[in-house]
C-alpha atoms as a PDB file:
ATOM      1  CA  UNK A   1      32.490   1.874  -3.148  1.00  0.00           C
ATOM      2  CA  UNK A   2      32.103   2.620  -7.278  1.00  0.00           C
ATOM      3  CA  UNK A   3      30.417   5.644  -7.976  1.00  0.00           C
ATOM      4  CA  UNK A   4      30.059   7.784 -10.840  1.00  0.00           C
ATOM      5  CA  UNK A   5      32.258  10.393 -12.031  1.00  0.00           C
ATOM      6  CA  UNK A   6      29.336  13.042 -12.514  1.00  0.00           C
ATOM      7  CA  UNK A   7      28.480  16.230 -10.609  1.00  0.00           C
ATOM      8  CA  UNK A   8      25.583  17.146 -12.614  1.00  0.00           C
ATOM      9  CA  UNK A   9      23.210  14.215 -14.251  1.00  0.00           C
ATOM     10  CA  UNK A  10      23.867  16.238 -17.457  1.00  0.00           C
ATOM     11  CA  UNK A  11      27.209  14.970 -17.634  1.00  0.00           C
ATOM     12  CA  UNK A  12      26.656  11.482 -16.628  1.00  0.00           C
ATOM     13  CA  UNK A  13      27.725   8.767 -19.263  1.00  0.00           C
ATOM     14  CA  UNK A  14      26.873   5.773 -20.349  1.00  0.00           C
ATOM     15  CA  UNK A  15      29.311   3.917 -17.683  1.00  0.00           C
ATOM     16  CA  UNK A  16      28.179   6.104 -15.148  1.00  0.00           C
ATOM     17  CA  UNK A  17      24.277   5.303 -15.513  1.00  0.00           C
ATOM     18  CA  UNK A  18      25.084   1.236 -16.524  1.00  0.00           C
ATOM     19  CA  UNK A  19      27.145   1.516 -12.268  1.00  0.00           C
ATOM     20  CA  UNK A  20      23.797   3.362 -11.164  1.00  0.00           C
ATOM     21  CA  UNK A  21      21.302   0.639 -13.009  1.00  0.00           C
ATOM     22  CA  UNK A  22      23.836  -1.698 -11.113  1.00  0.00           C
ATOM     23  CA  UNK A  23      23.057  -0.232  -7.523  1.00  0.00           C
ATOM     24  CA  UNK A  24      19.369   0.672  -8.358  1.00  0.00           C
ATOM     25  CA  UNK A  25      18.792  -3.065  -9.208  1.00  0.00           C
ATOM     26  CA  UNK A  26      20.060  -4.520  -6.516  1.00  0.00           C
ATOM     27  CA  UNK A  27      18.327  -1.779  -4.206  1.00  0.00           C
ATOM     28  CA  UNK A  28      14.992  -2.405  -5.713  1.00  0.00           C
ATOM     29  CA  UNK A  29      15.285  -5.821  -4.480  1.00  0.00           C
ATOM     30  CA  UNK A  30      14.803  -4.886  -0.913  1.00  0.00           C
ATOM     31  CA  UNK A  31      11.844  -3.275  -1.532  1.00  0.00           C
ATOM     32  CA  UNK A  32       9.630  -6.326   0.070  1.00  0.00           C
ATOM     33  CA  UNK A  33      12.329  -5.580   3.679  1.00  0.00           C
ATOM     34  CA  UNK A  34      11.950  -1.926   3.582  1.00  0.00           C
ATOM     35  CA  UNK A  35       7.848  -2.417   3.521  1.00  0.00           C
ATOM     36  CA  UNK A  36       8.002  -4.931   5.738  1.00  0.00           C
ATOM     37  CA  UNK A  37       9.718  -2.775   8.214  1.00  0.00           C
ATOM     38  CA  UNK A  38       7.529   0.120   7.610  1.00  0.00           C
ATOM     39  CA  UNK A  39       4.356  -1.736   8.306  1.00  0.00           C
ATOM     40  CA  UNK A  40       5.748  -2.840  11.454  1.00  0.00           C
ATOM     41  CA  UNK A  41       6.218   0.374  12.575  1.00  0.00           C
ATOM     42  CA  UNK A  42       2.592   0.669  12.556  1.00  0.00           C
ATOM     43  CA  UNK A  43       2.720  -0.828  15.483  1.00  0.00           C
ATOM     44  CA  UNK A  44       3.789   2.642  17.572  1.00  0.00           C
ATOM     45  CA  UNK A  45       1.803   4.862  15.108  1.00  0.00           C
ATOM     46  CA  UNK A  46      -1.448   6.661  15.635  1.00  0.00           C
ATOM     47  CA  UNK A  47      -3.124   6.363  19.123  1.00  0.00           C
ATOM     48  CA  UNK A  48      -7.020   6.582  20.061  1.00  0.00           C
ATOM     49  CA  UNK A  49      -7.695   2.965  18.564  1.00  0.00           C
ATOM     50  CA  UNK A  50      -8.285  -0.287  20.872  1.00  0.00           C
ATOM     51  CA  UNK A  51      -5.717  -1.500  18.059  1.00  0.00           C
ATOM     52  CA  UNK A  52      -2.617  -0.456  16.325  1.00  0.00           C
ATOM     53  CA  UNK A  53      -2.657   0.332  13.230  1.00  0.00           C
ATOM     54  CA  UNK A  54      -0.644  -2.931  12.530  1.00  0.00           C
ATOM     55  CA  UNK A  55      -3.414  -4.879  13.780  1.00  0.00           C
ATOM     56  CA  UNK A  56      -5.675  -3.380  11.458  1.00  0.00           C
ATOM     57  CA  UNK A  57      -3.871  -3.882   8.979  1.00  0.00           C
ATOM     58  CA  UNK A  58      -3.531  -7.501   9.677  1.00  0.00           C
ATOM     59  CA  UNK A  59      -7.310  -7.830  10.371  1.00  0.00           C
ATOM     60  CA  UNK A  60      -7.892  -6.255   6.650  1.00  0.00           C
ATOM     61  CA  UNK A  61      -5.832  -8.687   5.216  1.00  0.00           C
ATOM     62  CA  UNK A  62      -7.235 -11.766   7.315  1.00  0.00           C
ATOM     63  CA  UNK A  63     -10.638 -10.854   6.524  1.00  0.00           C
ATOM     64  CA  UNK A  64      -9.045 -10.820   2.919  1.00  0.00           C
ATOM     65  CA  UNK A  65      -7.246 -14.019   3.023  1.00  0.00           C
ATOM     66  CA  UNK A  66     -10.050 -15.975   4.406  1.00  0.00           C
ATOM     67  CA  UNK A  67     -13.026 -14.187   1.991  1.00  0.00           C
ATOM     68  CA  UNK A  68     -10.389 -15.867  -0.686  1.00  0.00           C
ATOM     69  CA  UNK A  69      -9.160 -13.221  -1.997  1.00  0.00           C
ATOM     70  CA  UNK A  70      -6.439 -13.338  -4.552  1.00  0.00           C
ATOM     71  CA  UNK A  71      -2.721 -12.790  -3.098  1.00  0.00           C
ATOM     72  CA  UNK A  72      -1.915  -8.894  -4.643  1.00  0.00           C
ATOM     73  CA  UNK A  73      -5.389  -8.324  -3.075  1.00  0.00           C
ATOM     74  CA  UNK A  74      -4.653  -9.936   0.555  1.00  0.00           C
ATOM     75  CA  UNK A  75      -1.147  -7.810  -0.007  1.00  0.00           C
ATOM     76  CA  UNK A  76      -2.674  -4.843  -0.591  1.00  0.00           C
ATOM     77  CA  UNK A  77      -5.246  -5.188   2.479  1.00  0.00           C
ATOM     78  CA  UNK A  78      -2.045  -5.568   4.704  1.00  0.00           C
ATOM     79  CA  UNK A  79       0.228  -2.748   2.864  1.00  0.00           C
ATOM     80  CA  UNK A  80      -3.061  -0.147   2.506  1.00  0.00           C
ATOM     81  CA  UNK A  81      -2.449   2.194   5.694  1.00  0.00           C
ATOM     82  CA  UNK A  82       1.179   2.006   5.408  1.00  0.00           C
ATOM     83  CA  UNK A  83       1.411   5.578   4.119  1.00  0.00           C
ATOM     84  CA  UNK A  84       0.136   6.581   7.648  1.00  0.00           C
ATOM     85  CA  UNK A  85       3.489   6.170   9.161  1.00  0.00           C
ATOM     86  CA  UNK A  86       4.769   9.191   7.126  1.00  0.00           C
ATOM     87  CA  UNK A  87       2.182  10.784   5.724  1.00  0.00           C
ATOM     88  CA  UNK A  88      -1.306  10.856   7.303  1.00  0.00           C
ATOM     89  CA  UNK A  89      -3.083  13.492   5.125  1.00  0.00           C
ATOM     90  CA  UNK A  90      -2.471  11.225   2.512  1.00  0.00           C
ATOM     91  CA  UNK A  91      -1.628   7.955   3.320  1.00  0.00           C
ATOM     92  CA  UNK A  92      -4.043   6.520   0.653  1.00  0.00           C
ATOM     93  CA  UNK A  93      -2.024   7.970  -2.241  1.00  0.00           C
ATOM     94  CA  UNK A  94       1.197   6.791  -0.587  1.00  0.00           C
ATOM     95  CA  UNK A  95       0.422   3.345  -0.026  1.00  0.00           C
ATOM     96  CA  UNK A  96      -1.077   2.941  -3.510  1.00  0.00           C
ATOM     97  CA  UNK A  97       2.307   4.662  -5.217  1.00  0.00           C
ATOM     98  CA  UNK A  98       4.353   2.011  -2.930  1.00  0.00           C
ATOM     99  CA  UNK A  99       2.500  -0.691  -4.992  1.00  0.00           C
ATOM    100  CA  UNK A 100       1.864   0.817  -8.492  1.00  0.00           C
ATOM    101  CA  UNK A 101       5.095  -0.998  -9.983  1.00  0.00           C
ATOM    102  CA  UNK A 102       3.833  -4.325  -8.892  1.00  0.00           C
ATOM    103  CA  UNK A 103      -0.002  -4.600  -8.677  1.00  0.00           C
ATOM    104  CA  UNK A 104      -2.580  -4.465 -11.117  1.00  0.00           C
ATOM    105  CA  UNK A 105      -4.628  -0.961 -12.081  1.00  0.00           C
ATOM    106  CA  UNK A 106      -7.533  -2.182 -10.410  1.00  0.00           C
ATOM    107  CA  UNK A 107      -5.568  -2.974  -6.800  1.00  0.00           C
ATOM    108  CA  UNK A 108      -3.919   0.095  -7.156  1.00  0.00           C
ATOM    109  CA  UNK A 109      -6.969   2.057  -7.378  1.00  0.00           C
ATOM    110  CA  UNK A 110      -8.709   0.362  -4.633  1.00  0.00           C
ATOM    111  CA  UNK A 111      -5.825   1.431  -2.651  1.00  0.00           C
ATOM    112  CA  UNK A 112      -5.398   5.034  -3.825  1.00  0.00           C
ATOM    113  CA  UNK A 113      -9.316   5.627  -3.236  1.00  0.00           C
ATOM    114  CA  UNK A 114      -9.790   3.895  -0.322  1.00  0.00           C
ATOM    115  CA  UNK A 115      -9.189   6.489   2.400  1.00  0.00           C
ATOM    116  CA  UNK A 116     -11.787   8.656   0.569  1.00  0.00           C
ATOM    117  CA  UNK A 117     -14.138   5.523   0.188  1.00  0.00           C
ATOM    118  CA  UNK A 118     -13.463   4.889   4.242  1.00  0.00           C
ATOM    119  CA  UNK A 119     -14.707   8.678   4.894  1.00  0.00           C
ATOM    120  CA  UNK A 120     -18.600   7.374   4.465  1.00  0.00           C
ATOM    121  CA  UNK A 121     -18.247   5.689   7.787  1.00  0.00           C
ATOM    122  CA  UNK A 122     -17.206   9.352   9.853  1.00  0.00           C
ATOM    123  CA  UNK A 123     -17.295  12.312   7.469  1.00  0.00           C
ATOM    124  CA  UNK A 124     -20.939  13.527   8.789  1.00  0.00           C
ATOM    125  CA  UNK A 125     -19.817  13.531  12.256  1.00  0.00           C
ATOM    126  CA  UNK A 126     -17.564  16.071  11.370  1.00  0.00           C
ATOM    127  CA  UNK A 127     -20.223  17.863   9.641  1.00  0.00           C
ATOM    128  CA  UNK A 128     -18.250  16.652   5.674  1.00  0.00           C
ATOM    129  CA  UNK A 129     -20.383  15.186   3.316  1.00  0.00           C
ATOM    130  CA  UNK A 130     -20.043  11.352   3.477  1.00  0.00           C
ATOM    131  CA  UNK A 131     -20.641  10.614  -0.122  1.00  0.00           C
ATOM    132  CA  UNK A 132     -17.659  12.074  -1.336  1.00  0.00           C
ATOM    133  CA  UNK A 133     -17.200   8.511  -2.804  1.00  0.00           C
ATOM    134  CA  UNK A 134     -20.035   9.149  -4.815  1.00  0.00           C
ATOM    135  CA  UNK A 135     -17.820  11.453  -7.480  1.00  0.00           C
ATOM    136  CA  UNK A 136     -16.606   7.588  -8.339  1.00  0.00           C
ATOM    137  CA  UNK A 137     -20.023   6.009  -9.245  1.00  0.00           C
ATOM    138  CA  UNK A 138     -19.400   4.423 -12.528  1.00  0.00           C
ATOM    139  CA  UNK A 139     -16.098   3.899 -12.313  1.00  0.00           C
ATOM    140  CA  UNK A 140     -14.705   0.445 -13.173  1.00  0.00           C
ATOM    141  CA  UNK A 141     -13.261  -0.413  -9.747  1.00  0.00           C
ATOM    142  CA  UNK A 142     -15.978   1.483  -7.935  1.00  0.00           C
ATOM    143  CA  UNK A 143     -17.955  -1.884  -6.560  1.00  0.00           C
ATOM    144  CA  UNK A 144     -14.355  -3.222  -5.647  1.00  0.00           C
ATOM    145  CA  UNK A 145     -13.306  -0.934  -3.387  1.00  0.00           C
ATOM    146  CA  UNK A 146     -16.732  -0.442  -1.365  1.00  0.00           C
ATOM    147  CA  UNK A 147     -16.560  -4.057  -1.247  1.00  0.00           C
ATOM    148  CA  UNK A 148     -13.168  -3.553  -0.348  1.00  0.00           C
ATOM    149  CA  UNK A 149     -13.936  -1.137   2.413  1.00  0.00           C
ATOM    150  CA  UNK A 150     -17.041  -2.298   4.087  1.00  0.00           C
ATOM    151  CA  UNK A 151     -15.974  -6.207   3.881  1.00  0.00           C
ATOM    152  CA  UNK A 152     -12.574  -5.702   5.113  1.00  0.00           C
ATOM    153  CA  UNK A 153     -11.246  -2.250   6.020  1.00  0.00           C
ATOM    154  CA  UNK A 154     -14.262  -0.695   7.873  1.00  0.00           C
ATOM    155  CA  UNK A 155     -14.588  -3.687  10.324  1.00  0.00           C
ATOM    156  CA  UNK A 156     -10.879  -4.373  11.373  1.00  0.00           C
ATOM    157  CA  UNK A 157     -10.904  -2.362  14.382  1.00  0.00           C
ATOM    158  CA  UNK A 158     -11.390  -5.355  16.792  1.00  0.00           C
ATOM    159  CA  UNK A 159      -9.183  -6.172  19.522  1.00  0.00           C
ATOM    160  CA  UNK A 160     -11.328  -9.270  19.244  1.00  0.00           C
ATOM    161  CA  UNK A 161     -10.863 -10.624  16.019  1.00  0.00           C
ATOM    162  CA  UNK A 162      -8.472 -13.538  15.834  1.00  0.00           C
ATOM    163  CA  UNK A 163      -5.816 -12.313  13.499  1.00  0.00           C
ATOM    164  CA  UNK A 164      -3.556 -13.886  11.272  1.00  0.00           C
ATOM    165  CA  UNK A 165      -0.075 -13.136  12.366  1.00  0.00           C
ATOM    166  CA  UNK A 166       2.637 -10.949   9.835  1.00  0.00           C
ATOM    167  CA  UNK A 167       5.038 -14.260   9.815  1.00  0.00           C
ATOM    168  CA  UNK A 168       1.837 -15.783   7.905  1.00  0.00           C
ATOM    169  CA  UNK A 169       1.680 -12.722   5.297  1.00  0.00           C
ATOM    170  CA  UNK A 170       5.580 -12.246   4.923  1.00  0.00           C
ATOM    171  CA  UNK A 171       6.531 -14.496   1.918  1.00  0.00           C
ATOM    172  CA  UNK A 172       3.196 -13.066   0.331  1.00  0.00           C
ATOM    173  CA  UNK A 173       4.748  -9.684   0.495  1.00  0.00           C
ATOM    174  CA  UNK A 174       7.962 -11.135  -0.900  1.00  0.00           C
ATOM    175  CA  UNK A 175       6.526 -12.828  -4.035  1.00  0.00           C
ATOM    176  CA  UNK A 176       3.994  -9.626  -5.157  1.00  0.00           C
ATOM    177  CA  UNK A 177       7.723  -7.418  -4.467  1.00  0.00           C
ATOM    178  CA  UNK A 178       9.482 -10.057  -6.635  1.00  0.00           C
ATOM    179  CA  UNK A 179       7.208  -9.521  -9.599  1.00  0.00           C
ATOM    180  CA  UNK A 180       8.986  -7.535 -12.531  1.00  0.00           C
ATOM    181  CA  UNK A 181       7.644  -3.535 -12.403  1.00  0.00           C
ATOM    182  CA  UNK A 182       5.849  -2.234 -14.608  1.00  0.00           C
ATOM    183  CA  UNK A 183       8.393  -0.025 -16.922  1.00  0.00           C
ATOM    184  CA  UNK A 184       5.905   2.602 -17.605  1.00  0.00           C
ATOM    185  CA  UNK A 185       5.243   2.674 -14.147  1.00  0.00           C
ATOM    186  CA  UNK A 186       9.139   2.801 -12.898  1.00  0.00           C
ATOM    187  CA  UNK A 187      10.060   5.136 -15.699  1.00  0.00           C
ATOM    188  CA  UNK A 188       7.233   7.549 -14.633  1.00  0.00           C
ATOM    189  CA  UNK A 189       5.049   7.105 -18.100  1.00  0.00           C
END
């Protein structure tokens, strides 16, 4: 395998970053596989559900995809917990970073926020203030993501609900990954 002459990124040249764009391209392009996998992984995460947390995530995007909901939405309804599988804490931040480079501001703020948005349904029976949300009011995208939570997220905890299955959401998940990033976004601006 090519790889660059460099030790330090100091010294790299202009060969040696033209091999890396080279390798980083073609990486990028699995992207849509390595989410894919990740999500279904969700199916062994967190216990103490009558679902996994795949099936959630398939009932959000469901509920999303039959409401009529534009595809980067429905996408981001199925990718929004997929930060769980390595970071819980934060999973909302996670997931929303995963998409940034190929969803819109407003879908990537519904997805950063939503975890915090989703603490109005439990946060006073832990004795936390449940309107933490609140902080938001005004914002923009602040309608869209309770709407986004209470319409889709909230209510996707049914072993009941007759699910769309992945295979249906797959090419979905390939076309918003096959969109060109957003260069401020990939170069970190």
């Amino acid at each position: 395998m090519e790889t660059v002459k460099f030790k330090e990124m100091k010294d790299g040249d202009k060969e040696d970053y033209e091999l890396l764009a080279k390798f980083e391209d073609k990486y990028i392009e699995g992207t849509a596989d390595r989410v894919i996998r990740i999500l279904k992984g969700l199916d062994s995460s967190l216990g103490g559900y009558q679902i996994s947390r795949l099936e959630h995530s398939l009932q959000t995007a469901s509920r999303a995809l039959r409401d009529k909901a534009d595809e980067e939405t429905i996408v981001a309804a199925l990718l929004h917990d997929i930060g769980d599988e390595i970071a819980p804490l934060n999973h909302s931040e996670i997931s929303a970073a995963v998409l940034k480079p190929f969803v819109s501001e407003k879908t990537h703020w519904i997805v950063q926020k939503h975890g915090l948005f989703q603490s109005y349904y439990y946060n006073h029976h832990y004795g936390q203030d449940r309107n933490l949300r609140n902080k938001f009011k005004g914002h923009p995208f602040y309608e869209d993501t309770l709407n986004f939570c209470s319409k889709w997220d909230q209510n996707s905890f049914d072993p009941n609900y007759e699910t769309i299955p992945l295979k249906d959401f797959i090419p979905m998940v390939y076309r918003i990954f096959k969109r060109e990033p957003h260069k401020h976004v990939y170069l970190g601006l």
